[in-house]
Protein backbone atom coordinates (compact mmCIF):
# COMPACT_ATOMS: atom_id res chain seq x y z
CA UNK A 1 43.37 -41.29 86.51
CA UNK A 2 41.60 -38.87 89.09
CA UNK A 3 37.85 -40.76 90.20
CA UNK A 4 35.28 -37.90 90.72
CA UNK A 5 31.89 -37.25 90.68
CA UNK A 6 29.91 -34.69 89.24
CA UNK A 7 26.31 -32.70 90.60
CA UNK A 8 23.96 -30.14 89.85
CA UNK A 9 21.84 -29.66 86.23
CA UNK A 10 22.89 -26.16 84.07
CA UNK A 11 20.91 -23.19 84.19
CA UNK A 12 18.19 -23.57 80.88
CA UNK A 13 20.96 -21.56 78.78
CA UNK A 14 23.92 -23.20 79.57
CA UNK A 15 25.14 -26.04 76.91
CA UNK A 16 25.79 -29.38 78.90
CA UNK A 17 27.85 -32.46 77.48
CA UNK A 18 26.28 -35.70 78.55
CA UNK A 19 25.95 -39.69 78.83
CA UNK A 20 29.64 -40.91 80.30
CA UNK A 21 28.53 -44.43 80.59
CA UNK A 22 30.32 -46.81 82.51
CA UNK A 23 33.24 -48.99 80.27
CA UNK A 24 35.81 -46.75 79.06
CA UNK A 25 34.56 -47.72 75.41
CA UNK A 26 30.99 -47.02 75.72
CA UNK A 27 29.89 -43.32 77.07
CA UNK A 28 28.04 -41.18 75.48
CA UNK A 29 27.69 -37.38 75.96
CA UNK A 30 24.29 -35.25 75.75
CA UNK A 31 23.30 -31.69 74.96
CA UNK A 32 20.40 -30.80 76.97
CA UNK A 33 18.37 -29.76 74.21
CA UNK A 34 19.76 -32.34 72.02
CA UNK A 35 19.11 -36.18 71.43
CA UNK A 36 21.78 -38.29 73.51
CA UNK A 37 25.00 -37.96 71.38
CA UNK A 38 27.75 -40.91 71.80
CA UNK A 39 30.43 -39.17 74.46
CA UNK A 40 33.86 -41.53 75.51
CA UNK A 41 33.28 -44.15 72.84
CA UNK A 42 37.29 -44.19 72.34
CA UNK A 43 39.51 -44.55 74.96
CA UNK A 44 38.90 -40.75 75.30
CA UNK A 45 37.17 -37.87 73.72
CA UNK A 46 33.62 -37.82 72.27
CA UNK A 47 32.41 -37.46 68.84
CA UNK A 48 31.23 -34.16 68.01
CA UNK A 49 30.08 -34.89 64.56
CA UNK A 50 26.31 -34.79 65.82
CA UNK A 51 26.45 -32.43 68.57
CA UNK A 52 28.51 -29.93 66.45
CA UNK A 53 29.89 -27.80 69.17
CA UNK A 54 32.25 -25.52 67.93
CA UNK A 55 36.01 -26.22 67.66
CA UNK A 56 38.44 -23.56 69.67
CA UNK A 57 41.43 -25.66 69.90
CA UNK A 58 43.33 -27.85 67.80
CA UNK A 59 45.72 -30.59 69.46
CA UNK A 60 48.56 -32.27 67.87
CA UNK A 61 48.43 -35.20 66.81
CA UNK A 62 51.53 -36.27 68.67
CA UNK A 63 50.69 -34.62 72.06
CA UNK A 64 50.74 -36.74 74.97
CA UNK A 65 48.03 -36.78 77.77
CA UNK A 66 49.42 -37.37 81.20
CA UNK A 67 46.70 -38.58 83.79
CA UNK A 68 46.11 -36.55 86.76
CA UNK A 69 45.30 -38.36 90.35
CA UNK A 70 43.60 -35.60 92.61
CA UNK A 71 45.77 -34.75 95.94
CA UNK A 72 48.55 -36.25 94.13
CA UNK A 73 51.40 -33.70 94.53
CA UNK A 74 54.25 -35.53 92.54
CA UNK A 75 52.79 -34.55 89.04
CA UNK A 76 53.74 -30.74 87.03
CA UNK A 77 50.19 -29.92 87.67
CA UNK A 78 48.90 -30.71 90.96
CA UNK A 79 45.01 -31.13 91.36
CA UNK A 80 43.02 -30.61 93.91
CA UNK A 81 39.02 -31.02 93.93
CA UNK A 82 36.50 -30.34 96.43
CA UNK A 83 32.51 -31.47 95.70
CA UNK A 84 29.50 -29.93 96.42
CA UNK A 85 26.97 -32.49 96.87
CA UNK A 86 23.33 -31.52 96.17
CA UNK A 87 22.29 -35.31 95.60
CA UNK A 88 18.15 -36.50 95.49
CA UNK A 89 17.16 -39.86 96.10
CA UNK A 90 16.91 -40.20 92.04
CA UNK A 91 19.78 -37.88 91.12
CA UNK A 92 23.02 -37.28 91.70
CA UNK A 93 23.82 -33.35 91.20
CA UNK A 94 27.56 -32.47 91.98
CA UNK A 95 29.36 -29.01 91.54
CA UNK A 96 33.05 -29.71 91.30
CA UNK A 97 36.04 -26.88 92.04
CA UNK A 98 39.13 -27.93 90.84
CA UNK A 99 42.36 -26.01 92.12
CA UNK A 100 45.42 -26.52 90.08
CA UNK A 101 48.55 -25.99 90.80
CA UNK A 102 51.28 -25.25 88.15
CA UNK A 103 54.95 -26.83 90.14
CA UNK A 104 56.75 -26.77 86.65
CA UNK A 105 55.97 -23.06 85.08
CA UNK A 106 59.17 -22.68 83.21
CA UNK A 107 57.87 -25.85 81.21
CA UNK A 108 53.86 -25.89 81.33
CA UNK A 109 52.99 -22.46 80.88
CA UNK A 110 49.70 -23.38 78.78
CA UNK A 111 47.45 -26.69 79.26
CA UNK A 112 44.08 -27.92 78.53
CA UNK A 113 42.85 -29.88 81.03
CA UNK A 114 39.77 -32.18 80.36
CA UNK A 115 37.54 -35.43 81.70
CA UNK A 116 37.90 -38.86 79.91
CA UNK A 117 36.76 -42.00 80.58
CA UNK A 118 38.06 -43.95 83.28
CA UNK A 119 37.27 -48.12 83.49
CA UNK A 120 34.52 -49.32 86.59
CA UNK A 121 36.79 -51.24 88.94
CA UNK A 122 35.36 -54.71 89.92
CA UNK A 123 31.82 -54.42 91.55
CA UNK A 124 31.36 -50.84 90.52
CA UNK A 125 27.65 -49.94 89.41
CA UNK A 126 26.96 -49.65 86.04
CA UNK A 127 25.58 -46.17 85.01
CA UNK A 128 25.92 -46.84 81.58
CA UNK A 129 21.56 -46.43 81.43
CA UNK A 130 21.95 -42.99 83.21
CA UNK A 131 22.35 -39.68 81.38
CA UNK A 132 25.54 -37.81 82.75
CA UNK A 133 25.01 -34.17 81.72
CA UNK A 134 28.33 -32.11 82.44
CA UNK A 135 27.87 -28.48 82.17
CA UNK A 136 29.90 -26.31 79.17
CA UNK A 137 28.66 -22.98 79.65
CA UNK A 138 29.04 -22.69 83.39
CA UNK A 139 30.92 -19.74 85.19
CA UNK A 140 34.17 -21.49 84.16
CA UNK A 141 33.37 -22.04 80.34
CA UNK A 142 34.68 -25.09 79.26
CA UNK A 143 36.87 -25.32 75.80
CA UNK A 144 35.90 -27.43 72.62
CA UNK A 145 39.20 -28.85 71.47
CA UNK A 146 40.12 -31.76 68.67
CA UNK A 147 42.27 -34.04 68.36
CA UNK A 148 42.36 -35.93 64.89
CA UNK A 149 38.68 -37.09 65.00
CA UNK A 150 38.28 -37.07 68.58
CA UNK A 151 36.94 -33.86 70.46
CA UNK A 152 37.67 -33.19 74.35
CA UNK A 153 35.43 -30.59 76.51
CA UNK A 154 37.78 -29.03 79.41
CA UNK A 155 39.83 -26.26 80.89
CA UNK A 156 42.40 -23.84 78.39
CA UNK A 157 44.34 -22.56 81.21
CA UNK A 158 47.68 -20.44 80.70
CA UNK A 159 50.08 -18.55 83.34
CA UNK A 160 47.97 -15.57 82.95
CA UNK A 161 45.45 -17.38 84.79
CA UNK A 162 47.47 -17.89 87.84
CA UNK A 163 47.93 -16.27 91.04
CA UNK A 164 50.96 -16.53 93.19
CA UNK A 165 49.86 -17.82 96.92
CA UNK A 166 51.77 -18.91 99.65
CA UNK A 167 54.84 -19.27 97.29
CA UNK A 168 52.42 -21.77 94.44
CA UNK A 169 50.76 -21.06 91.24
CA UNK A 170 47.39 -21.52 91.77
CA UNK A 171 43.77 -21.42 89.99
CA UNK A 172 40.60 -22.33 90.17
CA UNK A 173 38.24 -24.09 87.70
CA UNK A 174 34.50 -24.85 88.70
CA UNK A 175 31.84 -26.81 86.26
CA UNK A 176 28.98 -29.09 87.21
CA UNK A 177 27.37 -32.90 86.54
CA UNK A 178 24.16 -34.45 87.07
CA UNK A 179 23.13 -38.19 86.87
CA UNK A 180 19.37 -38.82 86.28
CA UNK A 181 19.54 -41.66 89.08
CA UNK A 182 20.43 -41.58 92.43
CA UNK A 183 23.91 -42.75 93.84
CA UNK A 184 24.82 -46.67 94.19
CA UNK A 185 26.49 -47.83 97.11
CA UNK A 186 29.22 -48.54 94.83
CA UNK A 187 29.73 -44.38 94.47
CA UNK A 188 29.16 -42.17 91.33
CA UNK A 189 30.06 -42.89 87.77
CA UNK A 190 34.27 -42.57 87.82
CA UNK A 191 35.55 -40.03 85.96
CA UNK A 192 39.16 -39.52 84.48
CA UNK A 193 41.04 -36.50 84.39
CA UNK A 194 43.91 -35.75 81.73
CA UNK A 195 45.59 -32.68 80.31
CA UNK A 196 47.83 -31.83 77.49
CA UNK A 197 50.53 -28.93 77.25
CA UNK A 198 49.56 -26.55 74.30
CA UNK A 199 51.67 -23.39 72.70
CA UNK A 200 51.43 -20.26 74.53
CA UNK A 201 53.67 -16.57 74.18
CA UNK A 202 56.90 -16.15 75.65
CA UNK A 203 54.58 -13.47 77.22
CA UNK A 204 53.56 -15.92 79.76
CA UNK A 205 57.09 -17.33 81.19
CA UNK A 206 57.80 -13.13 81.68
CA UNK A 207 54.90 -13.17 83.72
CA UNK A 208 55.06 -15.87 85.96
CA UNK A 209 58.74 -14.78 86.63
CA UNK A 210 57.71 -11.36 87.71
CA UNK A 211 55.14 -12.96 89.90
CA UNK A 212 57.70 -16.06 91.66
CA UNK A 213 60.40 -12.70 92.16
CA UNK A 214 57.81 -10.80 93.61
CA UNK A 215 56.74 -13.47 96.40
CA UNK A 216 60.33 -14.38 96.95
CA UNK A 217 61.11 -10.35 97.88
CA UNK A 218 58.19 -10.10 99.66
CA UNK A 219 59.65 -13.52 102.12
CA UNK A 220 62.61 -11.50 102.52
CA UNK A 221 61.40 -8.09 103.06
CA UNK A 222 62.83 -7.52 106.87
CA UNK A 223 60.21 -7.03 109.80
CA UNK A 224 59.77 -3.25 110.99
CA UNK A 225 59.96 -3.16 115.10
C-alpha cells in the first residue's frame, strides 16, 4: 500500500469525504456540511448509507484490488505522487498530484483508482481524534463507486484519458486533504492506495494503439541535415 498524506480544505462548494482514522478498522469519512459519517470501518471503503453520495459505478463483486506503492515501477499502473504542503501549526493541508502510468494498455484499458485504509506501523501517531476531510469535487472530480455494501471515492480513468510522452501512457489526477491538527513527528495519517480494472469499449484499445504507433514513427522518422 502507497503511504501519503493529504493538505488543503475544499473551496465552500466542493463536497469533501472525511475522518480516515488511524486502525484500518476504524476511519470515518466527513462531508463538510455534514455530521462526521463512519469512512474505512472495513478493511476498505466507507459506508455511504448516511452521507448518501450518489452511486456512478458499480464493482463486481469478484473484482480484485491490487495495492499500489508510489515510485514503484514493477506494477501495470505505475504511480507517482508529488505533495504540496500548505501545513499550519494546527493543520495539516496537503494537495496531492498523482501521475499514473498505464505499462499494460492492451490489458488495463479502464481502472478506478481509490484511497483505503492502510494500518499505523509501530509508534505511528494516532489521528484517529482528527477529522481527515478529502476533497470530491475538486478540479479532478472524484467517482462514487460500490462494491456490495461498501462504497469507494477515487479516480475512473480510461485510455482516453492518456497521453503518450516520452514513449509512456501518462495522466494526471489532483485532489486535496486536510487534518484539523497539526503534523506528529511520527508524519501524517497513512493512506492506502488501490485500484480495480473495470469494463471499457474496444474503442479504447483502438486508441491507445494509434497513439503507441504514432510515437514509435515519430522515433524513427530520419533527421533532415
Amino acid at each position: 500500500m502507497f503511504e501519503t498524506e493529504v493538505r488543503r480544505r475544499p473551496p465552500k462548494r466542493r463536497r469533501a469525504l472525511a475522518k480516515i482514522l488511524g486502525l484500518i478498522l476504524c476511519s470515518s469519512l466527513v462531508a463538510t456540511s455534514a455530521s462526521a459519517i463512519p469512512y474505512f470501518n472495513a478493511p476498505f471503503g466507507f459506508d455511504n448509507s448516511t452521507l448518501g453520495l450518489a452511486v456512478e459505478e458499480v464493482i463486481p463483486t469478484d473484482a480484485v484490488f491490487p495495492p499500489i506503492a508510489a515510485g514503484d515501477t514493477t506494477t501495470d499502473i505505475v504511480l507517482l505522487s508529488e505533495d504540496e504542503i500548505n501545513d499550519t501549526p494546527t493543520m495539516i493541508d496537503r494537495t496531492i498530484t498523482w501521475t499514473l502510468v498505464n505499462t499494460v494498455p492492451d490489458e488495463v484499458d479502464s481502472f478506478l483508482i481509490f484511497l483505503t485504509a492502510l494500518a499505523p506501523q509501530p509508534g505511528d501517531y494516532d489521528y484517529s481524534g482528527a477529522l481527515i476531510d478529502v476533497e470530491i469535487d475538486g478540479p479532478d472530480p472524484m467517482v462514487i463507486a460500490s462494491y456490495g455494501s461498501l462504497t469507494f471515492a477515487g479516480f475512473r480513468l480510461s485510455l482516453e484519458d492518456f497521453t503518450l510522452v516520452e514513449g509512456e501512457l501518462r495522466a494526471e489526477r489532483q485532489f486535496r486533504y486536510t487534518v484539523d491538527e497539526g503534523e506528529a513527528q511520527s508524519g501524517p495519517p497513512g493512506l492506502g492506495v488501490a485500484y480495480v480494472v473495470l469494463p471499457e469499449p474496444a474503442t479504447g484499445v483502438l486508441l491507445v494503439s494509434a497513439l503507441v504507433l504514432a510515437g514509435a514513427a515519430s522515433r524513427r522518422r530520419p533527421r533532415c541535415t
